[in-house]
N, C-alpha and C. Protein backbone atom coordinates (compact mmCIF):
# COMPACT_ATOMS: atom_id res chain seq x y z
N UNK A 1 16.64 16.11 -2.10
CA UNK A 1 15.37 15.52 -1.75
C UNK A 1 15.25 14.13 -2.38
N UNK A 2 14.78 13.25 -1.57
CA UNK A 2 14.71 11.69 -2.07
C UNK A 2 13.40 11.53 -2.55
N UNK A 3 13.34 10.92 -3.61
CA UNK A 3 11.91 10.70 -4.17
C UNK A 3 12.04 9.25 -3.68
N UNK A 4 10.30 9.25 -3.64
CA UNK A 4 9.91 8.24 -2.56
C UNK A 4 8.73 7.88 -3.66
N UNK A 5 8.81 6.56 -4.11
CA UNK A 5 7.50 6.16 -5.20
C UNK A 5 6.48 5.81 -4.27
N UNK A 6 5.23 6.44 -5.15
CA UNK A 6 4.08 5.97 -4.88
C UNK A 6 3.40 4.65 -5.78
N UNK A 7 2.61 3.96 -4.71
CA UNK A 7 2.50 2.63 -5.91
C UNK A 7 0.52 2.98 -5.61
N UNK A 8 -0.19 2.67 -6.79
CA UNK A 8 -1.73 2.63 -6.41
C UNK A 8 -2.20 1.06 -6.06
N UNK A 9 -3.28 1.11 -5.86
CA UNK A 9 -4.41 -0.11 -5.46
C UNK A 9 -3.45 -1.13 -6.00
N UNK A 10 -4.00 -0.57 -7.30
CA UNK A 10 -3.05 -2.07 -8.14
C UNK A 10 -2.13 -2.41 -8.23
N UNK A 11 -0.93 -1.70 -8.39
CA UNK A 11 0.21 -1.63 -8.31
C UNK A 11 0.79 -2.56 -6.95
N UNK A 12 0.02 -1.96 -5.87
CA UNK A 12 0.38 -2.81 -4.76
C UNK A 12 -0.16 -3.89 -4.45
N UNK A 13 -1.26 -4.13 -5.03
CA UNK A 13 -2.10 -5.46 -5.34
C UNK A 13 -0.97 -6.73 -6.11
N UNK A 14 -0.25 -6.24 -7.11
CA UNK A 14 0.29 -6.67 -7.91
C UNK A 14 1.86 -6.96 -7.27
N UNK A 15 2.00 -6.02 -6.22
CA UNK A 15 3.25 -6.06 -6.03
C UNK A 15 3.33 -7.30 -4.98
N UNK A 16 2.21 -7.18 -3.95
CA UNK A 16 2.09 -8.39 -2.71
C UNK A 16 1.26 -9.67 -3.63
N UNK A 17 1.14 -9.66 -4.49
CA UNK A 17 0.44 -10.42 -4.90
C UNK A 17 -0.83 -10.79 -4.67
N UNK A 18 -1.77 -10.58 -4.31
CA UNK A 18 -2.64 -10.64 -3.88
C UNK A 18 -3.87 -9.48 -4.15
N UNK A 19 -5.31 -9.97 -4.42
CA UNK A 19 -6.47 -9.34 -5.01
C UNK A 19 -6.66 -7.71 -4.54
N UNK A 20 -7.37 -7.21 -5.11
CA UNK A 20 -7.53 -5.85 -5.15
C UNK A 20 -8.30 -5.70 -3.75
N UNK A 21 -9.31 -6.93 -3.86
CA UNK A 21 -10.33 -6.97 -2.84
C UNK A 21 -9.57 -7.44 -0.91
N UNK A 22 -8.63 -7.84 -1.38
CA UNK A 22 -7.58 -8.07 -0.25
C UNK A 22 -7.10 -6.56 0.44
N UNK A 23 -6.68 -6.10 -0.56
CA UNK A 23 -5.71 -4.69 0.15
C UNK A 23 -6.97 -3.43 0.30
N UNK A 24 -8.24 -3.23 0.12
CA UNK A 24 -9.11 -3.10 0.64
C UNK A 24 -9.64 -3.75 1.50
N UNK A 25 -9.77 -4.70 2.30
CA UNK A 25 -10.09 -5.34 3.46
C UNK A 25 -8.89 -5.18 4.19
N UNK A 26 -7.66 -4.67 4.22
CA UNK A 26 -6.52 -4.58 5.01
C UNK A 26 -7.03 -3.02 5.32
N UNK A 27 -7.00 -2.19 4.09
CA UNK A 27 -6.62 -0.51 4.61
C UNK A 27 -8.06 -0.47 5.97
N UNK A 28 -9.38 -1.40 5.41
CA UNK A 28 -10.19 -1.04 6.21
C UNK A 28 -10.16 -1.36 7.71
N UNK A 29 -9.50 -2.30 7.77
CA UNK A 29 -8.90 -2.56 9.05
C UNK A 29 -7.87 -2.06 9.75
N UNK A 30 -7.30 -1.18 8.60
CA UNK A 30 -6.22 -0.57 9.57
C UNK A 30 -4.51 -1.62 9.10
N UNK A 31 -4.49 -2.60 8.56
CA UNK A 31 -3.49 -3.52 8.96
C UNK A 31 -2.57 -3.27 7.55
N UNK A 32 -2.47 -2.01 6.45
CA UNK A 32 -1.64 -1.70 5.48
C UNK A 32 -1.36 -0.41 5.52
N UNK A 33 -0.15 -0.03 5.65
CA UNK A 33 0.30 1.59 5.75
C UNK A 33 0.00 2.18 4.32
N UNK A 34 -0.75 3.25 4.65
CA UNK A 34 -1.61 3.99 3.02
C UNK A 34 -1.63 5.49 3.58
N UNK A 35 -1.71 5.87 2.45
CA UNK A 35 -2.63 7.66 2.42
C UNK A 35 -3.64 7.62 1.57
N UNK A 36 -4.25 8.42 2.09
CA UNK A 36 -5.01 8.72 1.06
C UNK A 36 -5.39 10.53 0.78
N UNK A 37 -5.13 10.39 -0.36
CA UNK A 37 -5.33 11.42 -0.95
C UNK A 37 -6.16 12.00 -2.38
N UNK A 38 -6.87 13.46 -2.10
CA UNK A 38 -7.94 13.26 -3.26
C UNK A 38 -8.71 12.39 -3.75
N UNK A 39 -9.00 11.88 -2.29
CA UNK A 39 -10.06 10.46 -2.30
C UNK A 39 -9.42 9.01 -3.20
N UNK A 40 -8.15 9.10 -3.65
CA UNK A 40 -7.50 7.74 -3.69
C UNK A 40 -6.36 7.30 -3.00
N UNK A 41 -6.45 6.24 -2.59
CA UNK A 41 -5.06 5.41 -2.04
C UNK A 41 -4.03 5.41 -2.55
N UNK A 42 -2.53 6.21 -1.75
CA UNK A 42 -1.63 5.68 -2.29
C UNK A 42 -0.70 4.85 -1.34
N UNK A 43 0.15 4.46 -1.52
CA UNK A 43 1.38 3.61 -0.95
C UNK A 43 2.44 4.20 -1.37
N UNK A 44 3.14 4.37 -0.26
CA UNK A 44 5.11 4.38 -0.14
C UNK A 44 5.64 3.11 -0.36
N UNK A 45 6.43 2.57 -1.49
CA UNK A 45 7.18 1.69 -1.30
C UNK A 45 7.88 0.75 -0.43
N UNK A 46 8.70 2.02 -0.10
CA UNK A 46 9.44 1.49 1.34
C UNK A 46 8.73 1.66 2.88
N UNK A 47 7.64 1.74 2.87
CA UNK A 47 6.83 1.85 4.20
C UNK A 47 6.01 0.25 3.52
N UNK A 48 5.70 -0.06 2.23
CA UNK A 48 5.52 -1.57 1.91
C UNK A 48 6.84 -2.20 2.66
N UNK A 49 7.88 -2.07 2.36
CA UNK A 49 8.67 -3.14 2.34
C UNK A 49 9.11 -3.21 3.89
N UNK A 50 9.32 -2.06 4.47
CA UNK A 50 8.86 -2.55 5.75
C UNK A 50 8.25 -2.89 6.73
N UNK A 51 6.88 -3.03 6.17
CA UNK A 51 5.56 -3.52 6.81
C UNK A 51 5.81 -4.92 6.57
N UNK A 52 6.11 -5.12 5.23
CA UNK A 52 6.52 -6.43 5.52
C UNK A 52 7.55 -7.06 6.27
N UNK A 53 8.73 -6.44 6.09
CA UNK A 53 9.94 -7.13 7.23
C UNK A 53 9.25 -6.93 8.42
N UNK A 54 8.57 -6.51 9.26
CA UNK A 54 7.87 -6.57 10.35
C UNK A 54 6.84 -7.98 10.41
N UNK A 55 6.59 -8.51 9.10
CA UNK A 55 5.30 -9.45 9.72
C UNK A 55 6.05 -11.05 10.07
């Protein structure tokens, strides 16, 4: 089984560089691949990194 990291708010805030208040105005739109679970956001790494090679 491949472990697959989860990154939070910040983490991925930190990772794209960009404000906390940014990647909340993305999930709400729909335009950042997330889960959410137990009422917090997480992120797959590699579903980041290829959201980005897509833009």
């Amino acid at each position: 089984m491949q472990f697959q990291q989860l990154l939070t708010i910040d983490e991925v805030a930190g990772y794209l560089r960009v404000k906390r208040r940014t990647i909340y105005e993305w999930l709400k739109k729909g335009k950042i691949p997330a889960i959410k679970t137990v009422g917090q956001w997480r992120f797959k790494k590699e579903k980041i990194d290829a959201w980005l090679d897509g833009k």
